[in-house]
C-alpha atoms as a PDB file:
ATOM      1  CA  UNK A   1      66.403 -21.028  75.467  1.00  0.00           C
ATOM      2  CA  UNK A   2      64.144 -20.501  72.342  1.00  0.00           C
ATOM      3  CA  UNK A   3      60.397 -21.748  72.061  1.00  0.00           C
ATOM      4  CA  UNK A   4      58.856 -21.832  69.239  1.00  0.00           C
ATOM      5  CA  UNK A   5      54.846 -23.365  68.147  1.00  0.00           C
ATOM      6  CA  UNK A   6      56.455 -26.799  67.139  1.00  0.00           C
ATOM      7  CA  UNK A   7      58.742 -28.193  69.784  1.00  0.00           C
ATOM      8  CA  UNK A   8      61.708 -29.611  67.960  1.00  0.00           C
ATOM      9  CA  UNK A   9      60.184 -29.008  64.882  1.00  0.00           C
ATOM     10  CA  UNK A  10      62.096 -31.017  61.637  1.00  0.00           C
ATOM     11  CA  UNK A  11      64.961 -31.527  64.006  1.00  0.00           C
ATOM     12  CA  UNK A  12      64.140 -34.584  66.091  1.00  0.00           C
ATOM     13  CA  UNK A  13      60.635 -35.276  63.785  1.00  0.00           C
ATOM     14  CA  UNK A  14      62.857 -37.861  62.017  1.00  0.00           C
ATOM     15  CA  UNK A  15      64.058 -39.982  65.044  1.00  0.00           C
ATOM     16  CA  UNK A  16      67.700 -38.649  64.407  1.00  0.00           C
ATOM     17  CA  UNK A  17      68.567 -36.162  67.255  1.00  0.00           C
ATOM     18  CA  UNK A  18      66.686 -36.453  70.568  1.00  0.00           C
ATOM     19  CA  UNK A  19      65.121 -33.768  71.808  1.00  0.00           C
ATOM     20  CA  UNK A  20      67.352 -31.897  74.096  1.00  0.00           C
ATOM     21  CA  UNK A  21      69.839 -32.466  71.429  1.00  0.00           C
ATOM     22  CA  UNK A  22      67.890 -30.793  69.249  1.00  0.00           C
ATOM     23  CA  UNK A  23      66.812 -28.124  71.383  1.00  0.00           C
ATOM     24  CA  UNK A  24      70.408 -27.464  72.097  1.00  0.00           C
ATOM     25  CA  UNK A  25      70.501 -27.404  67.905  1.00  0.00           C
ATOM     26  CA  UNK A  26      68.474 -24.434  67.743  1.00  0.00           C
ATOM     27  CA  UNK A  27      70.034 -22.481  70.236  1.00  0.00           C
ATOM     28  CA  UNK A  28      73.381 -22.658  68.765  1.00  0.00           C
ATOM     29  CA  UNK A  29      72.090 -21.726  65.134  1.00  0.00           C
ATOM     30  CA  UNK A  30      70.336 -19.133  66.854  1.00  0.00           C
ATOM     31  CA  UNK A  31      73.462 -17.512  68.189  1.00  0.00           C
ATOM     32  CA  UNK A  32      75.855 -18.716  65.357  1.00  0.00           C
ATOM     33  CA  UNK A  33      73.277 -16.320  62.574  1.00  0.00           C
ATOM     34  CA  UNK A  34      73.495 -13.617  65.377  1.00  0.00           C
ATOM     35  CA  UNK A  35      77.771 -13.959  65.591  1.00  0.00           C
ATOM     36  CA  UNK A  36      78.072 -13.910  61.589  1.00  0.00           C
ATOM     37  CA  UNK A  37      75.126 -11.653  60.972  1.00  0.00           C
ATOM     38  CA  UNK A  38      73.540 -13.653  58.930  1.00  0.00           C
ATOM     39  CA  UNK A  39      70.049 -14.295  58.590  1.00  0.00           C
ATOM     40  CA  UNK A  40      68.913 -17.824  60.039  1.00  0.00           C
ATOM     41  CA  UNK A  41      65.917 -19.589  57.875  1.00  0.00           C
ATOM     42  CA  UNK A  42      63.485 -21.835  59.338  1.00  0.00           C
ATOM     43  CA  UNK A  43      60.205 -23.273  59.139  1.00  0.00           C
ATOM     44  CA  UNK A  44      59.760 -24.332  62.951  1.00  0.00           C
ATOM     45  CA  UNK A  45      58.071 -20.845  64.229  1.00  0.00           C
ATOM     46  CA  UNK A  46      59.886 -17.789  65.333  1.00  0.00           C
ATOM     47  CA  UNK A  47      61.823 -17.948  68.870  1.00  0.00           C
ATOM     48  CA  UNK A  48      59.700 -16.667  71.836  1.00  0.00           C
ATOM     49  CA  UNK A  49      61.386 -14.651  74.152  1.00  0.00           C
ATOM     50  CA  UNK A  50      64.937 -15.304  72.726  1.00  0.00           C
ATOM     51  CA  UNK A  51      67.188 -13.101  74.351  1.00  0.00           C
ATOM     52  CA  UNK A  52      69.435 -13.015  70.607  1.00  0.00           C
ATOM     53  CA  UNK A  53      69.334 -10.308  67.929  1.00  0.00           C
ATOM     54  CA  UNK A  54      69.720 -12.594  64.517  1.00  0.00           C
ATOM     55  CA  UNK A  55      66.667 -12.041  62.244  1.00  0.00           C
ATOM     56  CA  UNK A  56      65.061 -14.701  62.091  1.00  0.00           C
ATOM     57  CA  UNK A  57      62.962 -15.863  58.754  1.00  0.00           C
ATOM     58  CA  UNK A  58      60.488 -18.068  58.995  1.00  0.00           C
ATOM     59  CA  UNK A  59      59.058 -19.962  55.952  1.00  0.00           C
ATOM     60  CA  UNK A  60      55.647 -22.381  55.720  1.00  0.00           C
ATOM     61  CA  UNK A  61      56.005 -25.797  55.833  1.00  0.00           C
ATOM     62  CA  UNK A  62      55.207 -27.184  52.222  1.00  0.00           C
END
């Protein structure tokens, strides 16, 4: 499982996914941008840790 500085960041923020739902979110982007290598964009922080290979981008909040 992935870490990052916001927990949950913009997924569960708006009271749509809970957050183990959304954690569970992250990890399965995570490993669907590693399968198609493809590049996964976010602005929640950078995994911690993450045991995956997919470059990760990570963009400021605005």
């Amino acid at each position: 499982m992935w870490t990052c500085s916001r927990p949950c960041g913009g997924l569960a923020l708006g009271g749509k996914l809970t957050t183990a739902a959304a954690e569970q979110s992250r990890v399965d982007y995570l490993a669907l941008a590693e399968a198609l290598e493809a590049p996964l964009f976010t602005c929640d922080g950078k995994p911690a840790g993450n045991a995956h290979n997919a470059d990760v981008q990570v963009f400021p909040r605005s």
